[in-house]
Protein backbone atom coordinates (compact mmCIF):
# COMPACT_ATOMS: atom_id res chain seq x y z
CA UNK A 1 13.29 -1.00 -14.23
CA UNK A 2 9.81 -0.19 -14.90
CA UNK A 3 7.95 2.59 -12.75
CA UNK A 4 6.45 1.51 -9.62
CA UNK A 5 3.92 4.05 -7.77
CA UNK A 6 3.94 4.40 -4.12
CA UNK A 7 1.08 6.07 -2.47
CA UNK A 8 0.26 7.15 0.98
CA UNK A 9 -2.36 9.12 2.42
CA UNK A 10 -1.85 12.67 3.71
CA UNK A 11 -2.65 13.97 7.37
CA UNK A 12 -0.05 15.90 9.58
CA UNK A 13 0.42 12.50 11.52
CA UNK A 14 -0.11 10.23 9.54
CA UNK A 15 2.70 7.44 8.86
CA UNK A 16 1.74 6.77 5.32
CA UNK A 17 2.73 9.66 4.16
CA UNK A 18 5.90 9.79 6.46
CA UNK A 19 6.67 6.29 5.04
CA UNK A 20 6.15 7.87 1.45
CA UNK A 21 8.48 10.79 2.15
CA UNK A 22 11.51 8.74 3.46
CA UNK A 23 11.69 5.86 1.25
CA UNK A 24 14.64 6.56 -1.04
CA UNK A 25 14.00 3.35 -3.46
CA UNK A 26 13.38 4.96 -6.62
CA UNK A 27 9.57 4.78 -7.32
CA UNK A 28 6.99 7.85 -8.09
CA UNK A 29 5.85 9.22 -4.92
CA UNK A 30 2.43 10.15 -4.49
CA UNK A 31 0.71 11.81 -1.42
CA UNK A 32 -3.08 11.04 -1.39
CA UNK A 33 -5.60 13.96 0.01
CA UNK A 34 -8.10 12.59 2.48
CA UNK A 35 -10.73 12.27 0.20
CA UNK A 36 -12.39 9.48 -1.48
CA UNK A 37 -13.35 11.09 -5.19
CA UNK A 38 -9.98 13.15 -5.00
CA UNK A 39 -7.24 10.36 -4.20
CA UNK A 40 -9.46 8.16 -6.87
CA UNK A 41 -8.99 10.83 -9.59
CA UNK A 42 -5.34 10.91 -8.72
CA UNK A 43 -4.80 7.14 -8.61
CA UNK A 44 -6.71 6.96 -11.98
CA UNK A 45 -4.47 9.41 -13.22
CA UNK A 46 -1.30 7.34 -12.15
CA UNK A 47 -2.74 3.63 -13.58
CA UNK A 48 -2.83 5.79 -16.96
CA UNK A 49 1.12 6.28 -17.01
CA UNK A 50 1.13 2.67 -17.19
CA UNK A 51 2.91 1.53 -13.53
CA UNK A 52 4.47 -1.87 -13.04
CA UNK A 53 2.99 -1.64 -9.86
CA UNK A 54 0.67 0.22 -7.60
CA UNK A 55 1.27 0.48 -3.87
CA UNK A 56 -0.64 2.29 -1.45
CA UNK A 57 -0.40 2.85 2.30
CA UNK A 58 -2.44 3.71 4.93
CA UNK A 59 -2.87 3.78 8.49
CA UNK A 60 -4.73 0.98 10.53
CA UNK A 61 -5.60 1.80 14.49
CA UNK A 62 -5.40 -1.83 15.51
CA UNK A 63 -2.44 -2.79 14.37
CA UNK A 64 1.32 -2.64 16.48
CA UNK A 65 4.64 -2.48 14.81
CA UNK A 66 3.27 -5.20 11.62
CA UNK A 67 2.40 -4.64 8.18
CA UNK A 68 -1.31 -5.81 7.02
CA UNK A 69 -1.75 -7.05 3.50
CA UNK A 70 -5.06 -6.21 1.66
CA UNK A 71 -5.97 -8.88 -0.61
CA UNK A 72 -8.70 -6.99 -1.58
CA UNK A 73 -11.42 -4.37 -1.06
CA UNK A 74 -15.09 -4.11 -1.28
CA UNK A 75 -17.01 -2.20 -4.02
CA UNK A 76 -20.92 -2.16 -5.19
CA UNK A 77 -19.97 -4.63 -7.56
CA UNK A 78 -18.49 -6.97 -4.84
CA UNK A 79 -15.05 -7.98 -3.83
CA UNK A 80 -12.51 -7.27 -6.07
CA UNK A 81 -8.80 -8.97 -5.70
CA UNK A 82 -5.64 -7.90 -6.22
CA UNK A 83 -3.87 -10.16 -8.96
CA UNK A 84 -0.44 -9.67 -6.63
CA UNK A 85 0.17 -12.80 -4.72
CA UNK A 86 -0.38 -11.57 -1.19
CA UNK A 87 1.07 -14.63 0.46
CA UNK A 88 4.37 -13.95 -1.26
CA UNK A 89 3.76 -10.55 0.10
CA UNK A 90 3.81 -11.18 3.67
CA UNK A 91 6.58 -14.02 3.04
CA UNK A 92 8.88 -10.88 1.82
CA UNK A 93 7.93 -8.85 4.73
CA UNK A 94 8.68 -11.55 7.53
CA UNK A 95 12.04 -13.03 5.41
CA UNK A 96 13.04 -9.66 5.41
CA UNK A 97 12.28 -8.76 9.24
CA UNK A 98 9.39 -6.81 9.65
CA UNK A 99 6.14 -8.68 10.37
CA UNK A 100 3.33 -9.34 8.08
CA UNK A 101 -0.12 -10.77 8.01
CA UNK A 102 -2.65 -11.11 5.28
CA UNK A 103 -5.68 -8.61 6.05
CA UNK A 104 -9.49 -9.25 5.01
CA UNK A 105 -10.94 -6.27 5.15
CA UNK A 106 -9.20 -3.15 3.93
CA UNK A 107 -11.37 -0.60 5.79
CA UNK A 108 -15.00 0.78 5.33
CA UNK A 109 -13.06 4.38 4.16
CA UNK A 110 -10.58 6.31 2.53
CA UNK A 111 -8.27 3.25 2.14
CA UNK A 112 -11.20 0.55 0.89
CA UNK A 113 -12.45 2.94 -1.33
CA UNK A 114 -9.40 4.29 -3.44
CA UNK A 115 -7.95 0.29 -3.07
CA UNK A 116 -11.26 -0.75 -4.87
CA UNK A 117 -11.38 2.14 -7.18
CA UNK A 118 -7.76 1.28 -7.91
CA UNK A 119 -8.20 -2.89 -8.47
CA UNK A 120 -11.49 -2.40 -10.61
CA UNK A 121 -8.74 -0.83 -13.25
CA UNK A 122 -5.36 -1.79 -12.55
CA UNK A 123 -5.20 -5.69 -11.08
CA UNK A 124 -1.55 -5.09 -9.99
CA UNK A 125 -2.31 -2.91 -6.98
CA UNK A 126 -1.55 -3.48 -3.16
CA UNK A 127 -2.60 -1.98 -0.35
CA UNK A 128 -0.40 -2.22 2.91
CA UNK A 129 -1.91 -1.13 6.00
CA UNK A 130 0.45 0.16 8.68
CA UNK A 131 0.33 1.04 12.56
CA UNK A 132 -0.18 4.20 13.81
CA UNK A 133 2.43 6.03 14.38
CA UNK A 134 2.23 5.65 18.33
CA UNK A 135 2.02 1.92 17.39
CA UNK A 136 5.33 1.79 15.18
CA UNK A 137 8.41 0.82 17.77
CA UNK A 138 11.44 1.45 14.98
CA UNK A 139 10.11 3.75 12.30
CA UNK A 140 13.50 3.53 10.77
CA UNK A 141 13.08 -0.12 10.41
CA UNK A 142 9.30 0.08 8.54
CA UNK A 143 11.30 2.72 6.15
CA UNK A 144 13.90 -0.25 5.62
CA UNK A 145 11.67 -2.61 4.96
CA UNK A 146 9.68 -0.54 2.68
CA UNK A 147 12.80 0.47 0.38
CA UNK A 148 13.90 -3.12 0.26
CA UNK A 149 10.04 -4.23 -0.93
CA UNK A 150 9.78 -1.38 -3.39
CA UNK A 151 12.97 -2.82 -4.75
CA UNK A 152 13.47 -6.49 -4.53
CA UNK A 153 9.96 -7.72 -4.83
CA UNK A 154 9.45 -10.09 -7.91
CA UNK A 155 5.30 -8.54 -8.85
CA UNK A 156 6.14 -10.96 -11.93
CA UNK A 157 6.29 -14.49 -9.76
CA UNK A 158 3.08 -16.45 -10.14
């Protein structure tokens, strides 16, 4: 199996990097600081190991107990897509039990920025926003549902 990355940000409370922590599906685990230039530099760093895939995570305030998908993120040269099928992406996520819903607008922040940074050199990035933690009912069950992603979805299908 190739390598896929999986990325959340840091923060003491922050469920991204919880999520990252706890997932035991083998992937490379990376924690991303709060910072726009340093997480890019890191992420840019990662794409050059040549990943199958690049998830990242990050926390969304208005969100409870469901998964947003980012289908893409906002940079000076415009909007830039990810060439994952997103659609597919929340299809997993509700087949599988945890619900999903495709996102337009990853952000104005950390998250939009390192997604775009990502996507403008590495098409086969995701970002995945989830809840805060208050906002997660069963964080046992987003860690499920993350492992079973990381290792059952088909980034291949058309």
């Amino acid at each position: 199996m190739e390598e896929i990355v999986f990325a959340g940000f840091d923060g003491d409370v922050n469920p991204a990097r919880f999520l990252v922590e706890r997932v035991s599906a083998l992937c490379r685990k990376v924690i991303m600081p709060n910072d726009n230039a340093l997480s890019a530099a890191l992420m840019r760093g990662e794409i050059s190991r040549k990943p199958f895939a690049v998830i990242m995570t990050g926390q969304k305030l208005s969100i409870r107990s469901k998964i947003a998908v980012e289908r893409f993120a906002r940079a000076d040269c415009g909007i830039i897509e990810t060439d994952i099928d997103c659609g597919r992406v929340v299809r997993f996520f509700r087949e599988n039990g945890y619900d999903a819903y495709l996102s337009s607008g990853a952000g104005n922040s950390y998250c939009n920025a390192v997604y775009a940074e990502v996507l403008k050199l590495y098409p086969r990035g995701l970002f995945l926003h989830i809840p805060t933690m208050e906002n997660i009912s069963d964080f046992g069950e987003l860690v499920k549902a993350f492992d079973k992603f990381i290792r059952e979805f088909d980034f291949e299908q058309e």
